[in-house]
C-alpha atoms as a PDB file:
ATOM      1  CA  UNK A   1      -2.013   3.177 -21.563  1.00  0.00           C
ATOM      2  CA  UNK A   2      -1.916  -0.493 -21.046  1.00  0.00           C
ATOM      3  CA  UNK A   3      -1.197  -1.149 -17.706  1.00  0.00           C
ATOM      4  CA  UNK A   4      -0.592  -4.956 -16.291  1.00  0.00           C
ATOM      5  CA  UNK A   5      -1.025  -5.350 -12.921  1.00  0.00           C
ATOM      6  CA  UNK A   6      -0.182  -7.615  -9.998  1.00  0.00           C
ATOM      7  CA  UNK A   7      -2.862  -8.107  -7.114  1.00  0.00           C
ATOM      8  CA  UNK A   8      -5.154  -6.881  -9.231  1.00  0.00           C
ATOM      9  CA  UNK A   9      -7.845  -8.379  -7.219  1.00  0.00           C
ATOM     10  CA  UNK A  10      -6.769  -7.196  -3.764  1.00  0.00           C
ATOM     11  CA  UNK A  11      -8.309  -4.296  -1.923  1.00  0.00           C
ATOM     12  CA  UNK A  12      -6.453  -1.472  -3.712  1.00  0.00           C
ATOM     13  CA  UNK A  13      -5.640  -3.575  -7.235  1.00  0.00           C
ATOM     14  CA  UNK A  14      -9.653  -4.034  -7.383  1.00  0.00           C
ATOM     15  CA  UNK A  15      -9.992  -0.030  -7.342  1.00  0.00           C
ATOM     16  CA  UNK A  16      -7.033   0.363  -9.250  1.00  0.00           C
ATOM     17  CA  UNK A  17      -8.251  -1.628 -11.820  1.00  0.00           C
ATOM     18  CA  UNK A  18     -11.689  -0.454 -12.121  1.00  0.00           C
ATOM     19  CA  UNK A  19     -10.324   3.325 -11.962  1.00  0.00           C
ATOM     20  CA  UNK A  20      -8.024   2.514 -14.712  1.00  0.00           C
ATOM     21  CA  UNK A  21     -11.371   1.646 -16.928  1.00  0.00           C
ATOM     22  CA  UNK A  22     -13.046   4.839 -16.567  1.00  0.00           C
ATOM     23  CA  UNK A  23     -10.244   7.152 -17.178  1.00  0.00           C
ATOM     24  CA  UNK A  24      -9.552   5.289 -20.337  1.00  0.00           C
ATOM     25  CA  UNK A  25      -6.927   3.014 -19.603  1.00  0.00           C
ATOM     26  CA  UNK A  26      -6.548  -0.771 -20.438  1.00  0.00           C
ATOM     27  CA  UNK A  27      -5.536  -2.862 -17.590  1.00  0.00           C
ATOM     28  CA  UNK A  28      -4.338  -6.275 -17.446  1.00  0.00           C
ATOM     29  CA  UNK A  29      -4.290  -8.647 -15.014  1.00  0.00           C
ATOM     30  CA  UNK A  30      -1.407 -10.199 -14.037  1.00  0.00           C
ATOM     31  CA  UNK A  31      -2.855 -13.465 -12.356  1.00  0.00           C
ATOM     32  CA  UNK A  32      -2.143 -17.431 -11.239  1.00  0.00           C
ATOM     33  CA  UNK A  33      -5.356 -18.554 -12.617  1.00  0.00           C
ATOM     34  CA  UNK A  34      -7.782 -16.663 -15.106  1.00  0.00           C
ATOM     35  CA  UNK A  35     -10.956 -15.111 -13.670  1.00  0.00           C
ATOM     36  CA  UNK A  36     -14.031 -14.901 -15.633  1.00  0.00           C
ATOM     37  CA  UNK A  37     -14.583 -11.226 -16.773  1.00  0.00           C
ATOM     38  CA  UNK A  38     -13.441  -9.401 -19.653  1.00  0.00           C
ATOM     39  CA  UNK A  39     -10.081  -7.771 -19.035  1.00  0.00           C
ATOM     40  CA  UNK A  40      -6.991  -9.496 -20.753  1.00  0.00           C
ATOM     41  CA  UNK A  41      -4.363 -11.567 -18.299  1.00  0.00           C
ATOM     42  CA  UNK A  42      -1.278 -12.570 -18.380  1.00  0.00           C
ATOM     43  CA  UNK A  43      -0.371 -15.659 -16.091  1.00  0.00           C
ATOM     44  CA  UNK A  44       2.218 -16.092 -13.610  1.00  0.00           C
ATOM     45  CA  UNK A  45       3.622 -18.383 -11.153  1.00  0.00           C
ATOM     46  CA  UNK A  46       5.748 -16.103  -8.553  1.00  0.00           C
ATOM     47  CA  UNK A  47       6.804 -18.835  -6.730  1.00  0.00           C
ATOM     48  CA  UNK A  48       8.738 -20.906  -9.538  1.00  0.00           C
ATOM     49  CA  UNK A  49       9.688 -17.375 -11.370  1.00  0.00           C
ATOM     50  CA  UNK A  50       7.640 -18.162 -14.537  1.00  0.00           C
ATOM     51  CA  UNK A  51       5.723 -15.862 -16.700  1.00  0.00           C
ATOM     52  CA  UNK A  52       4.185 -15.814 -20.065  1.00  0.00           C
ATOM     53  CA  UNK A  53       6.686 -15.302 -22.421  1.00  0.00           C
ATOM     54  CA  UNK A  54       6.811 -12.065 -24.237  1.00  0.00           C
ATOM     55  CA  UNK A  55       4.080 -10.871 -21.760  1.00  0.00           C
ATOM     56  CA  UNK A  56       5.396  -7.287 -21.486  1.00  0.00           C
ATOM     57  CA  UNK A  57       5.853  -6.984 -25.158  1.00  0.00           C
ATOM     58  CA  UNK A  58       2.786  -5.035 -25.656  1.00  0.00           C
ATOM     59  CA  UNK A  59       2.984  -3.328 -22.068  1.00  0.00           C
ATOM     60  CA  UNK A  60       3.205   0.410 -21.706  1.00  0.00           C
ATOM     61  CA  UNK A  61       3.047   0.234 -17.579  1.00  0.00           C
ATOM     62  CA  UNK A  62       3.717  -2.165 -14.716  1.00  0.00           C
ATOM     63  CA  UNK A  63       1.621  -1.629 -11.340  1.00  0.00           C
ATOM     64  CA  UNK A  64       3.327  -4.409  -9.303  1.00  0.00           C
ATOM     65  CA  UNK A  65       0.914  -4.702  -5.888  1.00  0.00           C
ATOM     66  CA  UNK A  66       1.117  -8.287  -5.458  1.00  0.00           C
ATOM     67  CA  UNK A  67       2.938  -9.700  -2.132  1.00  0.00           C
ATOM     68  CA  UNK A  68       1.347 -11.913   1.368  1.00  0.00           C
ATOM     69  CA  UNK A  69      -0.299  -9.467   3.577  1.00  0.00           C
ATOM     70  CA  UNK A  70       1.948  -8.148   6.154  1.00  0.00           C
ATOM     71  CA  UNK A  71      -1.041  -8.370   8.667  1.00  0.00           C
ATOM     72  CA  UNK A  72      -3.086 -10.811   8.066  1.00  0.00           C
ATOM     73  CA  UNK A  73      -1.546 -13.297  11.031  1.00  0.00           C
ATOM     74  CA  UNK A  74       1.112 -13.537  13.534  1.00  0.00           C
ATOM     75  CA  UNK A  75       4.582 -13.354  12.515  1.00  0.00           C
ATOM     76  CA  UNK A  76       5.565 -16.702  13.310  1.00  0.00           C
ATOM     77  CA  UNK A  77       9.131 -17.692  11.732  1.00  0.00           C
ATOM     78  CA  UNK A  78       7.053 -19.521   8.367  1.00  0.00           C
ATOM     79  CA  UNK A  79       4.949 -16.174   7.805  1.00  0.00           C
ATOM     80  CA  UNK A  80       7.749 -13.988   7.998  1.00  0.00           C
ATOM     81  CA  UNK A  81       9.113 -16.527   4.973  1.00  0.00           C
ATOM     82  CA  UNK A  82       5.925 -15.883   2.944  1.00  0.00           C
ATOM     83  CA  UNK A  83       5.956 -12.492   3.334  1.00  0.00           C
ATOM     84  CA  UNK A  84       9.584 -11.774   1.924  1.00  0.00           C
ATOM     85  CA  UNK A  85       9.485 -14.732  -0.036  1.00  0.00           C
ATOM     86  CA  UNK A  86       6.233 -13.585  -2.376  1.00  0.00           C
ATOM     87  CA  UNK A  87       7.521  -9.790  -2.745  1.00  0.00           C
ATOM     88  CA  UNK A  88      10.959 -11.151  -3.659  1.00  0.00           C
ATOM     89  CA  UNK A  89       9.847 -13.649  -6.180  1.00  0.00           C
ATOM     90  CA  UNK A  90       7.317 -11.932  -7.854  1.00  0.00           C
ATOM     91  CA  UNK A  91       9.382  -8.940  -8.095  1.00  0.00           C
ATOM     92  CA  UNK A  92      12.353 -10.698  -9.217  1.00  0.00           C
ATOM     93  CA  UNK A  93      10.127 -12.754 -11.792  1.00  0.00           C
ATOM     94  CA  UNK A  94       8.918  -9.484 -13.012  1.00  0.00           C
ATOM     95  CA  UNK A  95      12.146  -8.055 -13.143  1.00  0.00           C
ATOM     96  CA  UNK A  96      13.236 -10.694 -15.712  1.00  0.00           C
ATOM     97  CA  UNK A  97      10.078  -9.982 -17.693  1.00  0.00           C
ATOM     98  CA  UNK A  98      11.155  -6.557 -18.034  1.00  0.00           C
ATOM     99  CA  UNK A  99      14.675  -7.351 -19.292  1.00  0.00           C
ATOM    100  CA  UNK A 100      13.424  -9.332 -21.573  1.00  0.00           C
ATOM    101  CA  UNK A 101      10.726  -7.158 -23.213  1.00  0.00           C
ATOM    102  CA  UNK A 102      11.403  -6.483 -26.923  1.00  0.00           C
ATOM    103  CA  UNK A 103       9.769  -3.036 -25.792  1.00  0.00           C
ATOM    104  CA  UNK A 104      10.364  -2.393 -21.796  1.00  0.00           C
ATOM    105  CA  UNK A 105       7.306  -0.710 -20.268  1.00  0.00           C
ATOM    106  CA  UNK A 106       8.006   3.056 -19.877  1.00  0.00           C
ATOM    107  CA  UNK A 107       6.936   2.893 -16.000  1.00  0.00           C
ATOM    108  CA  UNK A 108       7.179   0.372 -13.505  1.00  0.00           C
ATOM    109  CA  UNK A 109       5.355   1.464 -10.337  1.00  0.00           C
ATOM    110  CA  UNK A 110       7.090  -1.098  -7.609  1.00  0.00           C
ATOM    111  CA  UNK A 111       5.182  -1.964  -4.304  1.00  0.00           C
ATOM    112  CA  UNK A 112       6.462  -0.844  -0.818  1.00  0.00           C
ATOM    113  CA  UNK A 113       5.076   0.672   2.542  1.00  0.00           C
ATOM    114  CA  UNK A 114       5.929   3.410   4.859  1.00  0.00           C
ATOM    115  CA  UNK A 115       6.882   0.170   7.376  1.00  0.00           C
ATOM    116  CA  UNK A 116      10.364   1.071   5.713  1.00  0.00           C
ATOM    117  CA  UNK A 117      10.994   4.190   8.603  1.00  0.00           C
ATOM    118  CA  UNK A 118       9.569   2.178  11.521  1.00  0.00           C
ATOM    119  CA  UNK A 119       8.540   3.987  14.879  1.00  0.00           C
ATOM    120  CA  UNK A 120       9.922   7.246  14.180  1.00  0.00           C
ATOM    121  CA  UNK A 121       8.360   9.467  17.148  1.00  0.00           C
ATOM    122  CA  UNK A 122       7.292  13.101  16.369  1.00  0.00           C
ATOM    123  CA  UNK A 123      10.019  13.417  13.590  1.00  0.00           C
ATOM    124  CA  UNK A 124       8.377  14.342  10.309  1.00  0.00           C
ATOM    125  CA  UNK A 125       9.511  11.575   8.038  1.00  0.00           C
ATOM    126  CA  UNK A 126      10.052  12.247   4.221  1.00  0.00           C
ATOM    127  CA  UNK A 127      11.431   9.755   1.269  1.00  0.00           C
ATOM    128  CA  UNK A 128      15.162  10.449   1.949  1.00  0.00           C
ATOM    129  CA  UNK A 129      14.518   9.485   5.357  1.00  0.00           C
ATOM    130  CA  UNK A 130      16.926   6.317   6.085  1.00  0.00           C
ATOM    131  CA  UNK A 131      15.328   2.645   7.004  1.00  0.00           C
ATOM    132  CA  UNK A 132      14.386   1.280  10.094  1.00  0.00           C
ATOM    133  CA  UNK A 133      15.890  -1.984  11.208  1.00  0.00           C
ATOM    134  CA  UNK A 134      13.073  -3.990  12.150  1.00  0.00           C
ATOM    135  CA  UNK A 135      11.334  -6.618  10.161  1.00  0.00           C
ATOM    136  CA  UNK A 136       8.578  -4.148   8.596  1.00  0.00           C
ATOM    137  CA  UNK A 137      11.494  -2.458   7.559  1.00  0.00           C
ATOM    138  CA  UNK A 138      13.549  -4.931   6.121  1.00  0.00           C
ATOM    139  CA  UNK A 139      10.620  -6.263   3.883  1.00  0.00           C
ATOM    140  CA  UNK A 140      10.270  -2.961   2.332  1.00  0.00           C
ATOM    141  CA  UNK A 141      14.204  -2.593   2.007  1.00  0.00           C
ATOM    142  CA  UNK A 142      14.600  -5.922   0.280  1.00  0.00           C
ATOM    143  CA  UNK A 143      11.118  -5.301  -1.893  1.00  0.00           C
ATOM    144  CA  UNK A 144      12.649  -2.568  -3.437  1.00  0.00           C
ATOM    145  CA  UNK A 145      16.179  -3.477  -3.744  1.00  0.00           C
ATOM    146  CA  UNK A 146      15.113  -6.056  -5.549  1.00  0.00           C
ATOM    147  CA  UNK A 147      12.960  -4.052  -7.919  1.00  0.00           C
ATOM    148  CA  UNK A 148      15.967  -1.850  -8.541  1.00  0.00           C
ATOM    149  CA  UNK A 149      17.175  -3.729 -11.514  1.00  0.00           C
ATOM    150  CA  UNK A 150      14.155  -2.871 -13.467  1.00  0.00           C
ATOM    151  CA  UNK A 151      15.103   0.917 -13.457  1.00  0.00           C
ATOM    152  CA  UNK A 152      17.192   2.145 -17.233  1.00  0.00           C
ATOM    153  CA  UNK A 153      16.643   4.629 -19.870  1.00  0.00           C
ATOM    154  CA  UNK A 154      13.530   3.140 -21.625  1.00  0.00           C
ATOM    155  CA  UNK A 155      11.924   2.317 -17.830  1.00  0.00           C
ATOM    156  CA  UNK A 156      11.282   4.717 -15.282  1.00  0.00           C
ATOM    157  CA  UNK A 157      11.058   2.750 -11.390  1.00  0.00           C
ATOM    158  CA  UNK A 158       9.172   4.138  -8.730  1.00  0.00           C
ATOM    159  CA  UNK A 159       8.710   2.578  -5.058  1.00  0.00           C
ATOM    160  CA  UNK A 160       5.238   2.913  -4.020  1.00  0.00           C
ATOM    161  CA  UNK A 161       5.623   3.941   0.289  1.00  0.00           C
ATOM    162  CA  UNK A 162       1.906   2.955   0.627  1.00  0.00           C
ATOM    163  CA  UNK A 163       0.628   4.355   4.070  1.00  0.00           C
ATOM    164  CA  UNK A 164      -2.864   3.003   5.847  1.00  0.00           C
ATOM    165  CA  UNK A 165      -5.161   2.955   3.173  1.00  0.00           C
ATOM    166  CA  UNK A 166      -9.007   4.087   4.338  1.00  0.00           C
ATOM    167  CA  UNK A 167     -11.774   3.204   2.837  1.00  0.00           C
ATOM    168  CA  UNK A 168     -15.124   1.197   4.282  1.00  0.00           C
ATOM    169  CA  UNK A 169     -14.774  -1.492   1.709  1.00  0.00           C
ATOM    170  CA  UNK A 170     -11.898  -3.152   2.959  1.00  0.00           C
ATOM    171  CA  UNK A 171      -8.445  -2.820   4.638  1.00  0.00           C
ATOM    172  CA  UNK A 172      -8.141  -1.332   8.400  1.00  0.00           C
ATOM    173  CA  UNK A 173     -11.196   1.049   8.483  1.00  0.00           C
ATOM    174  CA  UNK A 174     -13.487  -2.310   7.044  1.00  0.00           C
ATOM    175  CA  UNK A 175     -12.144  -3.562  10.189  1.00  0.00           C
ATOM    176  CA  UNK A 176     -12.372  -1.108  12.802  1.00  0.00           C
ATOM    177  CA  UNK A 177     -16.303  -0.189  11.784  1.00  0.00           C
ATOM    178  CA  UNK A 178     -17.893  -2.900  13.527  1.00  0.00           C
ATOM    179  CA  UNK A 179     -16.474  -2.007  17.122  1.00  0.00           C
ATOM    180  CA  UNK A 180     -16.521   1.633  16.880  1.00  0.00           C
ATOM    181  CA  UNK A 181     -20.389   1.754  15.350  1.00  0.00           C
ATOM    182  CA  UNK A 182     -20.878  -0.201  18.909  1.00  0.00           C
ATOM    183  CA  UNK A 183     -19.448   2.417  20.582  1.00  0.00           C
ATOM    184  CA  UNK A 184     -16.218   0.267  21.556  1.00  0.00           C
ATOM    185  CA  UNK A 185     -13.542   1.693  19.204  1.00  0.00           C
ATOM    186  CA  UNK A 186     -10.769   3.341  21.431  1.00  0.00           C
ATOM    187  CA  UNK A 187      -7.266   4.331  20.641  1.00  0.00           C
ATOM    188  CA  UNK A 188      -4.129   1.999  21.163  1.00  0.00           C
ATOM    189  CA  UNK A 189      -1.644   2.270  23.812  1.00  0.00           C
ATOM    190  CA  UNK A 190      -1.076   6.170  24.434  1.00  0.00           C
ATOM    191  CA  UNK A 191      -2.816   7.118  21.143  1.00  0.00           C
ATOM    192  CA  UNK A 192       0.394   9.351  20.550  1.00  0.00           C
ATOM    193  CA  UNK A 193       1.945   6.964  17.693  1.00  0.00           C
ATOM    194  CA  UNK A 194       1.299   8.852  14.413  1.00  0.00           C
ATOM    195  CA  UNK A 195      -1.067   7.682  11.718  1.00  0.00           C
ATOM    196  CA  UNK A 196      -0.082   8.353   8.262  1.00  0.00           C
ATOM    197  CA  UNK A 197      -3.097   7.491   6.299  1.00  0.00           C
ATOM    198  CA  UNK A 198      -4.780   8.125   2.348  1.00  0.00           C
ATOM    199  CA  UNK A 199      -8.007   7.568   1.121  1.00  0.00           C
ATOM    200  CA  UNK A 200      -8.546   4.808  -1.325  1.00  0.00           C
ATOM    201  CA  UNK A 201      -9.339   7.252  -4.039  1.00  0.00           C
ATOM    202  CA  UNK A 202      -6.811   9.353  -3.120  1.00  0.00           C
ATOM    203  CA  UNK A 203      -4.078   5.927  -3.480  1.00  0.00           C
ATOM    204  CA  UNK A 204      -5.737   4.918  -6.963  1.00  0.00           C
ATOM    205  CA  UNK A 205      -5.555   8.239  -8.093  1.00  0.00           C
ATOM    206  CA  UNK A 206      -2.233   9.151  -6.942  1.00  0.00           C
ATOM    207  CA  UNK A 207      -0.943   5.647  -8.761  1.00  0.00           C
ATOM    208  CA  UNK A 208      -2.303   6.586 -12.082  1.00  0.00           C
ATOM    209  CA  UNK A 209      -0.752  10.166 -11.646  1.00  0.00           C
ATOM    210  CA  UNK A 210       2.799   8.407 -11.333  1.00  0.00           C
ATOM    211  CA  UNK A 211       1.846   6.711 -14.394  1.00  0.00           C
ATOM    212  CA  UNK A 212       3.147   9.727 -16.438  1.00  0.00           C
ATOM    213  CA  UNK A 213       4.473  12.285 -13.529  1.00  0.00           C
ATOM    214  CA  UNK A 214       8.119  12.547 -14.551  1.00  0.00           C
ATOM    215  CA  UNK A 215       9.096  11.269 -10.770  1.00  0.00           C
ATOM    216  CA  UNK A 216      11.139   8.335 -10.138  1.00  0.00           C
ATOM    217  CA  UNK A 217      12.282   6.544  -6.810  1.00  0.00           C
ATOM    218  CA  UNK A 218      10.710   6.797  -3.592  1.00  0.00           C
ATOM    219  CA  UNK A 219       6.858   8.403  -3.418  1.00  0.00           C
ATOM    220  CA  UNK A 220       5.227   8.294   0.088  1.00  0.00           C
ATOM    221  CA  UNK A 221       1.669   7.868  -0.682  1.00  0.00           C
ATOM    222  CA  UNK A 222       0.254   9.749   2.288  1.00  0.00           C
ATOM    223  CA  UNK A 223      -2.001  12.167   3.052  1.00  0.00           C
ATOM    224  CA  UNK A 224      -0.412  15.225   3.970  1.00  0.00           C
ATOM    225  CA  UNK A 225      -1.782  15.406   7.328  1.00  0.00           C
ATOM    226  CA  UNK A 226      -0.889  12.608   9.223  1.00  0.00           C
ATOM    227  CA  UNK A 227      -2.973  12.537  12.502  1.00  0.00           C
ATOM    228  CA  UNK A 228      -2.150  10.875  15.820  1.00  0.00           C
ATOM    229  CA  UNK A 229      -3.605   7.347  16.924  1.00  0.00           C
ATOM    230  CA  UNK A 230      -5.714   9.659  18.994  1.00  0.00           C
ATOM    231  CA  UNK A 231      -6.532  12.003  16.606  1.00  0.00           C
ATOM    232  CA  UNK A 232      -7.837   9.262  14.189  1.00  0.00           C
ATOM    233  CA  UNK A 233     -10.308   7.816  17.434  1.00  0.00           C
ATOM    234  CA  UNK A 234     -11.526  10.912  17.956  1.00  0.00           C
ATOM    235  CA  UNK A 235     -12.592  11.513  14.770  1.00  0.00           C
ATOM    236  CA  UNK A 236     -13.871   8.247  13.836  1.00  0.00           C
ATOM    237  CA  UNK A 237     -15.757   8.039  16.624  1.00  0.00           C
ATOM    238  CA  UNK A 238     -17.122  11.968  15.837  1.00  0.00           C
ATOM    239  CA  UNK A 239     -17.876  11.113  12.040  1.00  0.00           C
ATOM    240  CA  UNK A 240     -19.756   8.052  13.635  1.00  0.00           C
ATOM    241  CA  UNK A 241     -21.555   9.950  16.457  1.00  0.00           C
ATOM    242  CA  UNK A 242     -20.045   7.498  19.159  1.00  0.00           C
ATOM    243  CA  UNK A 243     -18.364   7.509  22.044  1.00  0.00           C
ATOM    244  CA  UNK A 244     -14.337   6.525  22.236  1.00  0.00           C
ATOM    245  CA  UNK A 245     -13.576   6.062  26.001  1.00  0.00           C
ATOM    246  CA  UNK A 246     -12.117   2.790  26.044  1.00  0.00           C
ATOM    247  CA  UNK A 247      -8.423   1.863  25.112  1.00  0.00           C
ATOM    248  CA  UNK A 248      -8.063  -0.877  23.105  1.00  0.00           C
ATOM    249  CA  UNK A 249      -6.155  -3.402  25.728  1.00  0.00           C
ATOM    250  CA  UNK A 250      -3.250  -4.649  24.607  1.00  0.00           C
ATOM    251  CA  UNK A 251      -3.263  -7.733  25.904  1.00  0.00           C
ATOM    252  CA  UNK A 252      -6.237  -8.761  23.114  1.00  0.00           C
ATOM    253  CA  UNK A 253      -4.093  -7.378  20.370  1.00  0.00           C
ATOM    254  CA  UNK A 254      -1.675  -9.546  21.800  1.00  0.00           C
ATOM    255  CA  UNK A 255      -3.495 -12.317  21.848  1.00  0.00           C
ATOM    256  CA  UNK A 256      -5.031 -11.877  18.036  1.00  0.00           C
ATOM    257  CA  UNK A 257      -1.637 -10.810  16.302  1.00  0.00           C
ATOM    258  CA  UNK A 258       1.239 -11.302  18.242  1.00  0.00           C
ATOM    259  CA  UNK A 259       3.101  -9.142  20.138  1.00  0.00           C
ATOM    260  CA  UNK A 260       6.145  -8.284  17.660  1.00  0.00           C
ATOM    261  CA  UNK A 261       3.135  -7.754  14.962  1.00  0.00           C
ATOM    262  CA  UNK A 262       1.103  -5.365  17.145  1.00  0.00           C
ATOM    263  CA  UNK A 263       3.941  -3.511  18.948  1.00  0.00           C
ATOM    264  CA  UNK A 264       5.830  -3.139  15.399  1.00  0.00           C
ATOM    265  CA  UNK A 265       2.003  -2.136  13.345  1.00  0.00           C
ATOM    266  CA  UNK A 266      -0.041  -0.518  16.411  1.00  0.00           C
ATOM    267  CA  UNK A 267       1.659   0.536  18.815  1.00  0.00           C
ATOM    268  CA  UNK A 268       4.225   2.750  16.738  1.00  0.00           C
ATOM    269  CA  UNK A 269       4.078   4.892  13.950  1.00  0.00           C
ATOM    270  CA  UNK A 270       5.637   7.154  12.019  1.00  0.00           C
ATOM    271  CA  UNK A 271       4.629  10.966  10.546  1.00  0.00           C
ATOM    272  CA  UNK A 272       5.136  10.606   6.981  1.00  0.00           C
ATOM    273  CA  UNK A 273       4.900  13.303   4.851  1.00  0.00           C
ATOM    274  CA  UNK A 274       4.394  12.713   0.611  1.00  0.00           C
ATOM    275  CA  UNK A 275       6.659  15.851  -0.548  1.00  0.00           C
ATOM    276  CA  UNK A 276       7.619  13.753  -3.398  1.00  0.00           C
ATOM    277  CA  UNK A 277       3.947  13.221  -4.542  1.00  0.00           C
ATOM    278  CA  UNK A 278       3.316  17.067  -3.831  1.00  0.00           C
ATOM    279  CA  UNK A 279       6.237  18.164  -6.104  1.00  0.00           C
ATOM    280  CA  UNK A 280       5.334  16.031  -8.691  1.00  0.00           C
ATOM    281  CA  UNK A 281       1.407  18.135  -9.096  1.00  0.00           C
ATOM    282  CA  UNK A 282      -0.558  15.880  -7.527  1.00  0.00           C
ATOM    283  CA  UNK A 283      -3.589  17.313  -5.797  1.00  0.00           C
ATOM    284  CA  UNK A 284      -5.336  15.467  -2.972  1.00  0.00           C
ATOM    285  CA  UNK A 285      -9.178  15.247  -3.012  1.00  0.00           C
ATOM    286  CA  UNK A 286      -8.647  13.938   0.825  1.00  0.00           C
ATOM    287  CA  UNK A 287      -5.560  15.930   2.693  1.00  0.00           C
ATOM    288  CA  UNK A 288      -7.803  15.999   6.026  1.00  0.00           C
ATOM    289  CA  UNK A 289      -9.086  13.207   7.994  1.00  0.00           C
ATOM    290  CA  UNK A 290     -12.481  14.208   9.001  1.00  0.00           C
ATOM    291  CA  UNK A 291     -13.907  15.205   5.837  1.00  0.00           C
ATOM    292  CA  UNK A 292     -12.172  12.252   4.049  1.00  0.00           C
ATOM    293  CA  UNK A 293     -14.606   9.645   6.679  1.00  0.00           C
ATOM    294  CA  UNK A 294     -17.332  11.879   6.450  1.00  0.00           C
ATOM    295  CA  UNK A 295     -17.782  11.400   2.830  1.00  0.00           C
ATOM    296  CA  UNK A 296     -16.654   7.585   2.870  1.00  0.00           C
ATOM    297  CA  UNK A 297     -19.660   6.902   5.727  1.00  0.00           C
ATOM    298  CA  UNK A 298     -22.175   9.583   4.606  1.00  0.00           C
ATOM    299  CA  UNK A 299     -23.943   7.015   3.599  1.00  0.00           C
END
């Protein structure tokens, strides 16, 4: 297939893309300026809705990833903006591109997060689970409200519910490392706010199995054991052989992300389960935590 894809240079577009290559795929990047390496672009501006015309003529697949990290800074009133703002343009700029295709991709695989159920508790959250009303929550609503559009009978839309996505390279774990390989990685509050994590592999591979799966609509892309803030120290701390006495405080999360950022990321959770992904055939190479870090750190 020829897949075009948004944020193809971000921590899980990178893998994507380079997965995509091996399994005999053709990806295109969908990018603001051209990088020097041999895959075929297609440029975009999200933020004045522009995009090369006829650029999904030739497209068999969208993979739409692209959007301002949700955590990279504090949620001050002008981040919040960039966050909706850059899923809601490029989606909507994307969304014209598919209208206007002479041929309409057969599958458009539309970015989201499992931020859309908020702090559930102990309830065991699934796709037909209703939103959350918190901002998290209201990104992923509006995300994928505005990719509905793009759904019809020549293009099947699914909404990527991307959990915490583990791998050393980058993302939370890349993170984490440092301080618990110094012995000072310790869970967060209570630890009991759930965890609903995948592998990297397990994302990558679980996007290119939507690809053709005949599924459409909401797919939580989870492991399907979720573990406990707790759980995960534990078991970090185990797979590194150090200790995990000390709670994070939260005053220092505070102080580097904000409280509304922390309290709404951190400090809650919720235990999502991918039944979706599971009735579609997809099998997980990492449904368990501990041997999923064993064999990203084993070396």
């Amino acid at each position: 297939m020829r897949v075009l894809i948004s944020g193809s240079t971000g921590f899980i577009g990178s893998a994507l893309t380079e997965r995509l290559r091996a399994t005999g795929h053709e990806p295109v990047r969908l990018v603001r300026t051209n990088r020097p390496d041999d895959l075929p672009t297609v440029s975009w501006d999200p933020a004045r809705e522009t995009i090369d015309e006829g650029a999904l003529d030739t497209i068999d697949a969208v993979v739409h990833l692209a959007g301002e990290s949700i955590a990279s800074s504090r949620w001050t009133d002008a981040q919040k903006a960039r966050i909706m703002d850059s899923r809601i343009q490029g989606t909507r700029t994307l969304a014209t591109a598919v209208a206007n295709a002479a041929t309409p991709p057969k599958v458009f695989l539309s970015g989201s997060a499992i931020g859309f159920y908020g702090d559930a508790g102990d309830r065991e959250v699934t796709e037909t689970t209703p939103p959350a009303d918190n901002f998290a929550a209201r990104v992923s609503v509006a995300w994928e409200q505005q990719a509905a559009s793009i759904a019809s009978e020549q293009t099947r839309l699914v909404y990527l519910r991307t959990g915490i996505v583990l791998d050393p390279s980058g993302g939370a774990l890349k993170e984490q490392l440092p301080f618990f390989k110094l012995g000072l990685g310790g869970r967060i509050g209570n630890g009991r706010q759930w965890f609903s994590w995948i592998s990297l592999a397990d994302q990558v591979d679980a996007m290119i199995h939507l690809l053709t799966a005949e599924v459409s609509g909401p797919v939580n892309l989870t492991a399907p054991n979720p573990v406990t803030n707790n759980e995960f120290t534990k078991t970090l701390g185990g797979v590194l052989n150090r200790p995990t006495l000390l709670p994070t405080p939260k005053p220092a999360l505070w102080l580097r992300l904000g409280r509304e950022l922390s309290r709404t990321l951190l400090e809650g959770g919720a235990r999502v389960l991918p039944n979706a992904l599971v009735d579609s055939g997809y099998a997980f190479s990492d449904p368990e935590l501990g041997p999923a870090l064993e064999r990203m750190l084993k070396d």
